[in-house]
Protein backbone atom coordinates (compact mmCIF):
# COMPACT_ATOMS: atom_id res chain seq x y z
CA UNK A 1 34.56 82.08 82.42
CA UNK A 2 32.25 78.51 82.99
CA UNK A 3 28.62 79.21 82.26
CA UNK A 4 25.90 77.80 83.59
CA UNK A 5 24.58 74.14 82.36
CA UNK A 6 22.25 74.98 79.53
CA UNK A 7 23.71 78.10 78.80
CA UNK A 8 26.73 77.32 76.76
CA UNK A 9 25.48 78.92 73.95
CA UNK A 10 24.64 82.53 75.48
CA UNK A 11 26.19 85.39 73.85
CA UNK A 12 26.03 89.08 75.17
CA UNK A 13 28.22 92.60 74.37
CA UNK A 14 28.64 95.89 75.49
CA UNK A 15 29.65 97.82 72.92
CA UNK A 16 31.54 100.96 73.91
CA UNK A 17 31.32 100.99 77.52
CA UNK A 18 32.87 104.32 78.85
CA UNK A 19 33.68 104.06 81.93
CA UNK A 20 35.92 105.88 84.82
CA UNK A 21 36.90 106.26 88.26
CA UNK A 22 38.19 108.67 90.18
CA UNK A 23 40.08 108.38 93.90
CA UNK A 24 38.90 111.55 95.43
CA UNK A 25 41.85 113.47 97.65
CA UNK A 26 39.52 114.77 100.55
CA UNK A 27 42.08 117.62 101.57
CA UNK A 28 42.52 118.98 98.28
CA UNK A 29 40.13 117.59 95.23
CA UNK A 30 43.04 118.76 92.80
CA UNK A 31 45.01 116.21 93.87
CA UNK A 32 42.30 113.41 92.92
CA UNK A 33 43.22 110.84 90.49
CA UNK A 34 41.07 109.69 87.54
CA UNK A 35 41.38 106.73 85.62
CA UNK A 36 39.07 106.28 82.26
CA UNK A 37 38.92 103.74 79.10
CA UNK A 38 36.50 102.69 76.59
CA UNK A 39 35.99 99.04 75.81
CA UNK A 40 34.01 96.26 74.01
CA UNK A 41 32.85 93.87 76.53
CA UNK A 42 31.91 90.48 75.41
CA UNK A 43 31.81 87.02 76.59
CA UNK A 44 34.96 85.90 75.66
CA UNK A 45 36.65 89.99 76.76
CA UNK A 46 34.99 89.92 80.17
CA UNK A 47 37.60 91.26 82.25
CA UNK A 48 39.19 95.11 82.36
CA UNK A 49 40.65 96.67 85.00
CA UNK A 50 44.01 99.13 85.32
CA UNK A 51 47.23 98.20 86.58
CA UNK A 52 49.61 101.12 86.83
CA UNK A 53 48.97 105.06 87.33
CA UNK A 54 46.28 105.01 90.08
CA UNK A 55 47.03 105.92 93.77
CA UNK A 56 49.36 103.17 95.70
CA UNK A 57 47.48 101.67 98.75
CA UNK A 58 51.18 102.83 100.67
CA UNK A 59 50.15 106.01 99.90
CA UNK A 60 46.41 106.02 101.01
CA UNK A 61 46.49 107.62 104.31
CA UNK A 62 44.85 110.09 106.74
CA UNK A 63 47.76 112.38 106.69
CA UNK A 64 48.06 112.40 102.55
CA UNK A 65 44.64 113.04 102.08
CA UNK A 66 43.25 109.76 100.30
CA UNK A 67 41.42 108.74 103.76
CA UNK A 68 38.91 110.54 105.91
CA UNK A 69 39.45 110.81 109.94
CA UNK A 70 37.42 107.22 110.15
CA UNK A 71 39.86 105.59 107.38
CA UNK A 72 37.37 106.06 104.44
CA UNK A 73 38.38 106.19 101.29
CA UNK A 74 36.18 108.04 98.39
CA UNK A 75 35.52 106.97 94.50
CA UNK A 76 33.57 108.33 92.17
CA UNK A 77 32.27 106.09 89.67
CA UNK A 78 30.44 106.73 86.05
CA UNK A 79 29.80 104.56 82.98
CA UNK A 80 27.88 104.22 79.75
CA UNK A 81 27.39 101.86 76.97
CA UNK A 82 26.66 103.20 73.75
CA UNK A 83 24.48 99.67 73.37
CA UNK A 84 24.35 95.86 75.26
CA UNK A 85 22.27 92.95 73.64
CA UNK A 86 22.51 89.37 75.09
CA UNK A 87 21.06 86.28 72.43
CA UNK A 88 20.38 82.73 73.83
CA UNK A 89 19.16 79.98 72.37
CA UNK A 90 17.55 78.70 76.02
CA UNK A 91 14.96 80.19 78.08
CA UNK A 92 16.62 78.73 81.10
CA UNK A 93 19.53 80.91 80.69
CA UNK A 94 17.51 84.71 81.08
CA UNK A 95 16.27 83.81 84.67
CA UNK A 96 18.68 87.24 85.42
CA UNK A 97 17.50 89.42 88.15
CA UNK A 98 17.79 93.44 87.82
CA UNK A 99 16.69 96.07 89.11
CA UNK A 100 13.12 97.82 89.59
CA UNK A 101 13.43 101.38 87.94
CA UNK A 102 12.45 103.63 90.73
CA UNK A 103 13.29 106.59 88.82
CA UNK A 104 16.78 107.08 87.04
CA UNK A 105 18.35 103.40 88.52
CA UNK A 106 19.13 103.12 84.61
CA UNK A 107 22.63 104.45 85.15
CA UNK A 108 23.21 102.92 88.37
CA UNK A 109 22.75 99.17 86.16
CA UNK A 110 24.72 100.55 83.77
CA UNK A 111 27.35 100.87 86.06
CA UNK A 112 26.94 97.67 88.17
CA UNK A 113 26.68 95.80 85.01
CA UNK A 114 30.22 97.14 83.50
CA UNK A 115 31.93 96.65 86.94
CA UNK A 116 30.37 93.01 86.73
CA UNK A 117 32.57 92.27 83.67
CA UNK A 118 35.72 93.28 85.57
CA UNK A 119 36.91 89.90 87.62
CA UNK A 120 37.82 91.46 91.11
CA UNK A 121 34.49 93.14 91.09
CA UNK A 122 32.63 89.93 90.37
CA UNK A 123 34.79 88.27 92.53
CA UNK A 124 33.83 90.84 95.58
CA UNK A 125 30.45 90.58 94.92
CA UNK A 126 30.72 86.56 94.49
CA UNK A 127 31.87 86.57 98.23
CA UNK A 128 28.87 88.81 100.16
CA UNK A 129 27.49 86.56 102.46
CA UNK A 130 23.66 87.54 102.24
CA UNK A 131 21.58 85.46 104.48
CA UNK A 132 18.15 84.28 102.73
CA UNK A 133 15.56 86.14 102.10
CA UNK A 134 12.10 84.53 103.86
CA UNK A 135 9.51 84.29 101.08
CA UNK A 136 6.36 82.93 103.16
């Protein structure tokens, strides 16, 4: 992964990130399919994801129970990290933006922050168009 200019030297870890999801079957929740794993995130181990044993997209119909009447699919998502620390040796590089704690959005960062180190999840989030925000 390229980091920003000035930030070559940033180093960050989550160490044992728990972490599962489950496709939820909406006809009959027995049939739902979990996937969990624990891992060390890192800068240089940034990436995660599974590959095999979760529901086929072939399969992920109306009629099999994996879609609702309007086509919508369900996951339930959880995560923890038993502790995170970042070092830098620029103030340039912690300009991050998080978000405000309105009252228990702790696990919801937790979350967003370990499906940031997995590629296609950065990769979706890389490509939201969001138009500007007016500031005056």
């Amino acid at each position: 992964a390229s980091q920003p200019p000035g930030c070559e030297e940033i180093r960050w870890g989550f160490e044992g990130v728990k972490y599962q999801i489950t496709a939820v079957n909406w006809k009959d929740w027995r049939n739902s399919v979990t996937q969990q794993d624990t891992f060390n995130f890192n800068r240089n181990h940034s990436d995660r994801g599974w590959h095999k044993g979760f529901v086929k997209a072939s399969l992920m119909t109306s009629e099999s129970g994996w879609l609702n009447d309007q086509g919508e699919l369900c996951l339930r998502a959880s995560c923890s990290s038993r502790r995170a620390m970042q070092q830098s040796s620029s103030e340039k590089c912690l300009g991050h933006v998080g978000l405000k704690n309105h009252g228990a959005t702790c696990y919801m960062n937790c979350l967003l922050q370990t499906l940031f180190c997995l590629g296609h999840f950065r990769h979706i989030a890389y490509s939201i168009e969001v138009p500007e925000a007016d500031l005056s």
